[in-house]
Protein backbone atom coordinates (compact mmCIF):
# COMPACT_ATOMS: atom_id res chain seq x y z
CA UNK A 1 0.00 0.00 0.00
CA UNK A 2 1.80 3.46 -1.16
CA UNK A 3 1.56 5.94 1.46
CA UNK A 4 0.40 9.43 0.63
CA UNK A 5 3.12 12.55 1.81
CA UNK A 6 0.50 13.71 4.50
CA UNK A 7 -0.11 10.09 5.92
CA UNK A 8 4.14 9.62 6.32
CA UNK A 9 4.04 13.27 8.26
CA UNK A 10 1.36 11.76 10.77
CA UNK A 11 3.75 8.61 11.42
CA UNK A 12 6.78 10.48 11.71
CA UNK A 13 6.01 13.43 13.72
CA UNK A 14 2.88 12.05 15.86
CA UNK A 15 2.28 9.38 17.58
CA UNK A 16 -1.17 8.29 18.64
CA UNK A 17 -1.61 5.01 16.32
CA UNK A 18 0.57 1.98 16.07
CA UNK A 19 2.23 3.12 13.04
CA UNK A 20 3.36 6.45 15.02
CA UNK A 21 4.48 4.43 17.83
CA UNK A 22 5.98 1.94 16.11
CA UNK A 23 7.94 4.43 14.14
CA UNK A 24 8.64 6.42 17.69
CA UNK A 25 9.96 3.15 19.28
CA UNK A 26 12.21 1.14 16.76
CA UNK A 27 13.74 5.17 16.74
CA UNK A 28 14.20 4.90 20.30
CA UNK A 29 16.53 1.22 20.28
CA UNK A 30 18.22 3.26 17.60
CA UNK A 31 19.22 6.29 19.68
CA UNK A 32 20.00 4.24 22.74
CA UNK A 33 22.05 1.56 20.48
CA UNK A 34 24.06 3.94 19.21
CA UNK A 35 25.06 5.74 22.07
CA UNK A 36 25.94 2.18 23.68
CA UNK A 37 28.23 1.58 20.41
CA UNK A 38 29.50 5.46 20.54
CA UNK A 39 30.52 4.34 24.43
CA UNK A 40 31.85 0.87 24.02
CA UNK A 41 34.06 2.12 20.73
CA UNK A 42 35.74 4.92 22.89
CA UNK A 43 37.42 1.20 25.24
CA UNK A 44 40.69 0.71 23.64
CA UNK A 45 39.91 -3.36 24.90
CA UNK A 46 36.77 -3.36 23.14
CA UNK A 47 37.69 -1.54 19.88
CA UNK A 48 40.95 -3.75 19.57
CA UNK A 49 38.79 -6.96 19.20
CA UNK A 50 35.20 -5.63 17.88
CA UNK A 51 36.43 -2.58 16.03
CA UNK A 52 34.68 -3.50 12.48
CA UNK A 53 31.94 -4.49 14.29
CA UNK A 54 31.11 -0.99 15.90
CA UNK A 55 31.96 0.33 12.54
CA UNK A 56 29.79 -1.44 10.66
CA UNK A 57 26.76 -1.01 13.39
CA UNK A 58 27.83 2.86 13.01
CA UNK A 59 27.06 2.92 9.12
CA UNK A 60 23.83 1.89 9.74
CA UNK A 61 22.99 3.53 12.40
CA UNK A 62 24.27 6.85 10.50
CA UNK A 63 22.44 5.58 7.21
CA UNK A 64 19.44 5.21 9.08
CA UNK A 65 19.34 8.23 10.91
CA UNK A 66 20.04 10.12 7.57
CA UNK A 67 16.54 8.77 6.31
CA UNK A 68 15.10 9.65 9.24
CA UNK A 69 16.82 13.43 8.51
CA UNK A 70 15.72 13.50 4.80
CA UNK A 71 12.19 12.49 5.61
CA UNK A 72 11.55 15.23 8.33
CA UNK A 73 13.17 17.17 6.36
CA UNK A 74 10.87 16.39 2.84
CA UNK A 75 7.64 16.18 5.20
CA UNK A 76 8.23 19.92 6.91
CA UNK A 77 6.62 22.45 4.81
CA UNK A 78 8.99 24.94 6.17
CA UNK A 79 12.42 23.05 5.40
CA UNK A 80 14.79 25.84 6.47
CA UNK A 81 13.09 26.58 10.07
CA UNK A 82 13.64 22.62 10.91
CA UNK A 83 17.19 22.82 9.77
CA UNK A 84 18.18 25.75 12.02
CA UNK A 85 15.94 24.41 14.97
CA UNK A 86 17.40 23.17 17.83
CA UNK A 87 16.15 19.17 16.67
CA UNK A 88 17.17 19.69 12.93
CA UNK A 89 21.04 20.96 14.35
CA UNK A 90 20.95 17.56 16.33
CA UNK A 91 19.73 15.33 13.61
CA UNK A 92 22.52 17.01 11.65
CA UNK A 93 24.96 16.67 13.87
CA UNK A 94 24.11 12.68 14.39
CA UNK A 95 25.17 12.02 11.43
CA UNK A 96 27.88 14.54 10.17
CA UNK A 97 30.73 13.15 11.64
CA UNK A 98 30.65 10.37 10.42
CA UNK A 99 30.24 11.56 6.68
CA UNK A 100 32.91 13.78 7.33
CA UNK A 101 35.33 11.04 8.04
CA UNK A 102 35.01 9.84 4.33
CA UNK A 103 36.00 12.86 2.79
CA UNK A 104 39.19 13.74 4.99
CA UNK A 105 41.95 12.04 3.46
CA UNK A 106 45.00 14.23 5.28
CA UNK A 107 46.18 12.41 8.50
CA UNK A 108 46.01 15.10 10.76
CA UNK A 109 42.48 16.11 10.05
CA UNK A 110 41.43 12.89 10.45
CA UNK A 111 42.52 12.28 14.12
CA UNK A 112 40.18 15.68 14.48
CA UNK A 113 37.76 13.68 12.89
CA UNK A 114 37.52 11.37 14.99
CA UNK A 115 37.60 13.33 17.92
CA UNK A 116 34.29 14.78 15.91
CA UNK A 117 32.86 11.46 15.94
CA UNK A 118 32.59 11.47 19.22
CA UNK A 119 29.94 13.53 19.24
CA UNK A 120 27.26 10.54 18.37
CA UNK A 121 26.58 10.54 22.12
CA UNK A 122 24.55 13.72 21.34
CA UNK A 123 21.78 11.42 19.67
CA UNK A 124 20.79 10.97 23.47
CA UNK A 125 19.28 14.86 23.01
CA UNK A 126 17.03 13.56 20.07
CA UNK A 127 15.09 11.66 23.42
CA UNK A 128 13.50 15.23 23.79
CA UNK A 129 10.92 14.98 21.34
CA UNK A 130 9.34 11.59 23.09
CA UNK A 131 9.42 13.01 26.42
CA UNK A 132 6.55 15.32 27.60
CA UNK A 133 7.57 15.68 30.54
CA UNK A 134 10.62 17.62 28.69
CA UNK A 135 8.33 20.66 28.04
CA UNK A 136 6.92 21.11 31.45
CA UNK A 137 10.88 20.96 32.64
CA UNK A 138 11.45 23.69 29.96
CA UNK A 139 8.97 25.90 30.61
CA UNK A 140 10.21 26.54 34.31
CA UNK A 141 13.35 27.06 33.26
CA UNK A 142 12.43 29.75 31.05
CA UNK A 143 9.79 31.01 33.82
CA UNK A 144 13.26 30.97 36.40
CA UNK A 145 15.77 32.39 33.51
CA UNK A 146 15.29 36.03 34.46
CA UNK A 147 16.02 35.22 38.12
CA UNK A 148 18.69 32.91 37.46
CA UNK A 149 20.30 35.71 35.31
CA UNK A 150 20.22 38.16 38.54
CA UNK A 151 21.71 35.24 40.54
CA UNK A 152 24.83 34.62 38.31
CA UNK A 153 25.31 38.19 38.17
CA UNK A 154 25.40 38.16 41.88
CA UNK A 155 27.28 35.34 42.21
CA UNK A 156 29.99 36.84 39.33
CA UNK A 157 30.16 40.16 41.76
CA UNK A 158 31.44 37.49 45.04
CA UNK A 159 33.59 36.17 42.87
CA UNK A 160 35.04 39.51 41.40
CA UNK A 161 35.03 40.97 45.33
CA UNK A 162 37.02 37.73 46.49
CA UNK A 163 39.42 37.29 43.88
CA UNK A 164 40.81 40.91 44.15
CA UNK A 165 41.26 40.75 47.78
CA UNK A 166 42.61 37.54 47.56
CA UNK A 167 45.17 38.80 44.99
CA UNK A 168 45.41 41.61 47.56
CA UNK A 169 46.07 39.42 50.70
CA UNK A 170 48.38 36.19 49.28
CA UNK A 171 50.23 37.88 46.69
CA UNK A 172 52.03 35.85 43.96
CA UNK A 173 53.85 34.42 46.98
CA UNK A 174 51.26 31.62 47.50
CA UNK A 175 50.29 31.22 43.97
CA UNK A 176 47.54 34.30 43.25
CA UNK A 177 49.44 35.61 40.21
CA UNK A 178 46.53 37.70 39.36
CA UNK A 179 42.86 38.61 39.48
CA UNK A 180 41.77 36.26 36.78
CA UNK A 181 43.88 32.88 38.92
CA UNK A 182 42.33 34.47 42.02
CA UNK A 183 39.35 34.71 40.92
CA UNK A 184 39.55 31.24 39.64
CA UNK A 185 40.33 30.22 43.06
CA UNK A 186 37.38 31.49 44.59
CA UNK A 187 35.10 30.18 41.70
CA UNK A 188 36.63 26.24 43.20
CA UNK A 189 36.41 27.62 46.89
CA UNK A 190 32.50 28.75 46.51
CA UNK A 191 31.51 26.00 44.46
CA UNK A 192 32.99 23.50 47.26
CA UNK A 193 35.00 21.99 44.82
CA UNK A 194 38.35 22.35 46.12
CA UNK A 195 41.41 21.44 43.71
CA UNK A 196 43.93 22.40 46.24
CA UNK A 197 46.23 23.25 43.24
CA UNK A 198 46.38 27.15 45.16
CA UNK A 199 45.82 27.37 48.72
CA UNK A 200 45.71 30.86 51.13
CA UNK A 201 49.03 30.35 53.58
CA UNK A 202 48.64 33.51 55.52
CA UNK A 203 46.10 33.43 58.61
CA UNK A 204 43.41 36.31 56.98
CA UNK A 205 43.30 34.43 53.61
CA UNK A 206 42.81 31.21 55.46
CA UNK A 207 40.25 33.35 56.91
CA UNK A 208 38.51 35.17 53.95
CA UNK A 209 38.33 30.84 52.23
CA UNK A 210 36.57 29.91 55.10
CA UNK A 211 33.78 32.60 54.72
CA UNK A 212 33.67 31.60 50.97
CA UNK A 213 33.52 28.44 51.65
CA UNK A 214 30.80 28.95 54.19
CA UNK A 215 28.92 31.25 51.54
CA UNK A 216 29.27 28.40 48.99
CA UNK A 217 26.53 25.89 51.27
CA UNK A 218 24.51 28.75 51.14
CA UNK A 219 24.57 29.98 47.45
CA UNK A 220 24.02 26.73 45.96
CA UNK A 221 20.95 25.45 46.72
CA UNK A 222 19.37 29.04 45.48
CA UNK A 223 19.13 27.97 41.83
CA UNK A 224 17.22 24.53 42.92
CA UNK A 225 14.74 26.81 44.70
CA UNK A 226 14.59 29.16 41.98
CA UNK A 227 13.19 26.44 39.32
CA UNK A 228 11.76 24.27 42.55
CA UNK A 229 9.26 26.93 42.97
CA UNK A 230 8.12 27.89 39.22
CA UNK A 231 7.62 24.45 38.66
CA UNK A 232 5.25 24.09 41.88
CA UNK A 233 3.75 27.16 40.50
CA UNK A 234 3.13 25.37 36.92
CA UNK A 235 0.57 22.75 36.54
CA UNK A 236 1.90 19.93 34.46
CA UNK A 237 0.77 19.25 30.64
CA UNK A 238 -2.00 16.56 30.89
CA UNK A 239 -1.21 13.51 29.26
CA UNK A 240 -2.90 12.68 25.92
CA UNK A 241 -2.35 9.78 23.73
CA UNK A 242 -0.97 12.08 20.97
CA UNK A 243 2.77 13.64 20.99
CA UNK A 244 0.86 16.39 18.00
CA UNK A 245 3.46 18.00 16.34
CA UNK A 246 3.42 21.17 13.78
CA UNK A 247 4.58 20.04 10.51
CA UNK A 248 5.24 23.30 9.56
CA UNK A 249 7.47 24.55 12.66
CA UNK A 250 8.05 21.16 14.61
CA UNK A 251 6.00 22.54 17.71
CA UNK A 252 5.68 19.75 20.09
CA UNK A 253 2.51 18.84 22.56
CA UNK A 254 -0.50 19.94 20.15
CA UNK A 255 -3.71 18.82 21.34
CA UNK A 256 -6.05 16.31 19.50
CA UNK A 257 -8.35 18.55 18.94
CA UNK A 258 -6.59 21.27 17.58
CA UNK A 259 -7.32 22.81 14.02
CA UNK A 260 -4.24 25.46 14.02
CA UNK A 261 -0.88 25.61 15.43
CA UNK A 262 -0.87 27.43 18.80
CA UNK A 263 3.19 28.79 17.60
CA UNK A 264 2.80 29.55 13.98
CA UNK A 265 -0.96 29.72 13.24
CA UNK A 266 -0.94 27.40 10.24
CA UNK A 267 -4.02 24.67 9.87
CA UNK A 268 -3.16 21.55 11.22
């Protein structure tokens, strides 16, 4: 039975038959297989004695995965907005490494390559679009950004503050070469982190750590209660048996009973 171009679009982007959640799940053991295969292939062990192996399971994987590209692509009626969004820059980054590594044929490049290829593990970020709990997650982040934003400032001002009178205090003497290293220092100190690679020898440094270090407890939960208490605020997207997306901007989370696109207005 030929399928028509709008019935493909319903099994690729939604999911609320068996076709759609067929097509959603056999995607699914992709992404996780090749992750595993990205993971094992980075033991030397492993790649000494199944090398061709992993490199055969990564052509396919990468072949199949650059169908799955090309038909979102094809099925989007706005082709360029899916490339640039953040799923079409993943989907192309799946699979560009390893297309890459055909076409370098100088040495060096090709160990840079392969450091490239690494970047299969970033399939795991295709998950997104099968999660719905993803966009309730998002949405207090973006509810806590403008809060967040005031707290890094804040936290960049400690930093600034105890770096300089660290630099002041220690000196190059005891390894606080400048305002930059110092204020690296206190970045490890208030973080709780703790490298020990420069340490305060005089007694008021010792002094001035062990307030940062003290400010540190209290500085980091802020950020957990900053997006703990947007997302008590937000009531959570109710399930439906449908993951509806836009075909012509890729928004996720449409409801069933939609007729146009709540981001871009088009009919559904």
């Amino acid at each position: 039975m030929k399928l028509s171009k709008k019935r493909l679009a319903h099994i690729v982007f939604e999911s609320n038959d068996v076709p759609s959640r067929t097509f959603d799940v056999v995607l699914l053991i992709l992404i996780f297989g090749s992750v595993i295969v990205a993971i094992l292939d980075s033991v030397a062990d492993l790649r000494s004695r199944f090398g061709d192996l992993f490199y055969i399971l990564e052509l396919v994987f990468t072949l199949l995965f650059t169908i799955e590209y090309i038909l979102r692509i094809w099925l989007t009626s706005k082709t360029w907005k899916y490339a640039f969004s953040f799923y079409g820059i993943v989907d192309l980054l799946a699979i560009l490494p390893v297309y890459l590594s055909f076409f370098v044929a100088n040495t060096h490049l090709l160990t840079v390559v392969r450091a490239l290829r690494l970047l299969r593990v970033i399939r795991i970020l295709k998950l997104g679009r099968y999660l719905a709990e993803a966009e309730f997650i998002t949405s207090s982040l973006k509810a806590s950004m403008t809060k967040i934003q005031i707290f890094l400032f804040t936290v960049l001002t400690v930093v600034l503050i105890m770096g300089t009178l660290m630099f002041l205090i220690e000196g190059p003497e005891s390894g606080f070469t400048s305002i930059p290293r110092s204020m690296y220092w206190a970045i490890v100190t208030l973080t709780t982190v703790g490298f020990g690679d420069i340490t305060p020898q005089t007694p008021l440094g010792q002094f001035v750590a062990s307030l940062i270090m003290l400010l540190g407890y209290a500085i980091i939960a802020v950020p957990t209660g900053i997006v703990s208490a947007e997302m008590a605020k937000q009531k959570p997207a109710k399930h439906h048996e449908t993951t509806r997306t836009c075909t012509h901007c890729g928004k996720d989370g449409l409801d069933p009973d939609d007729k146009f696109c709540r981001n871009c207005g088009e009919e559904l």
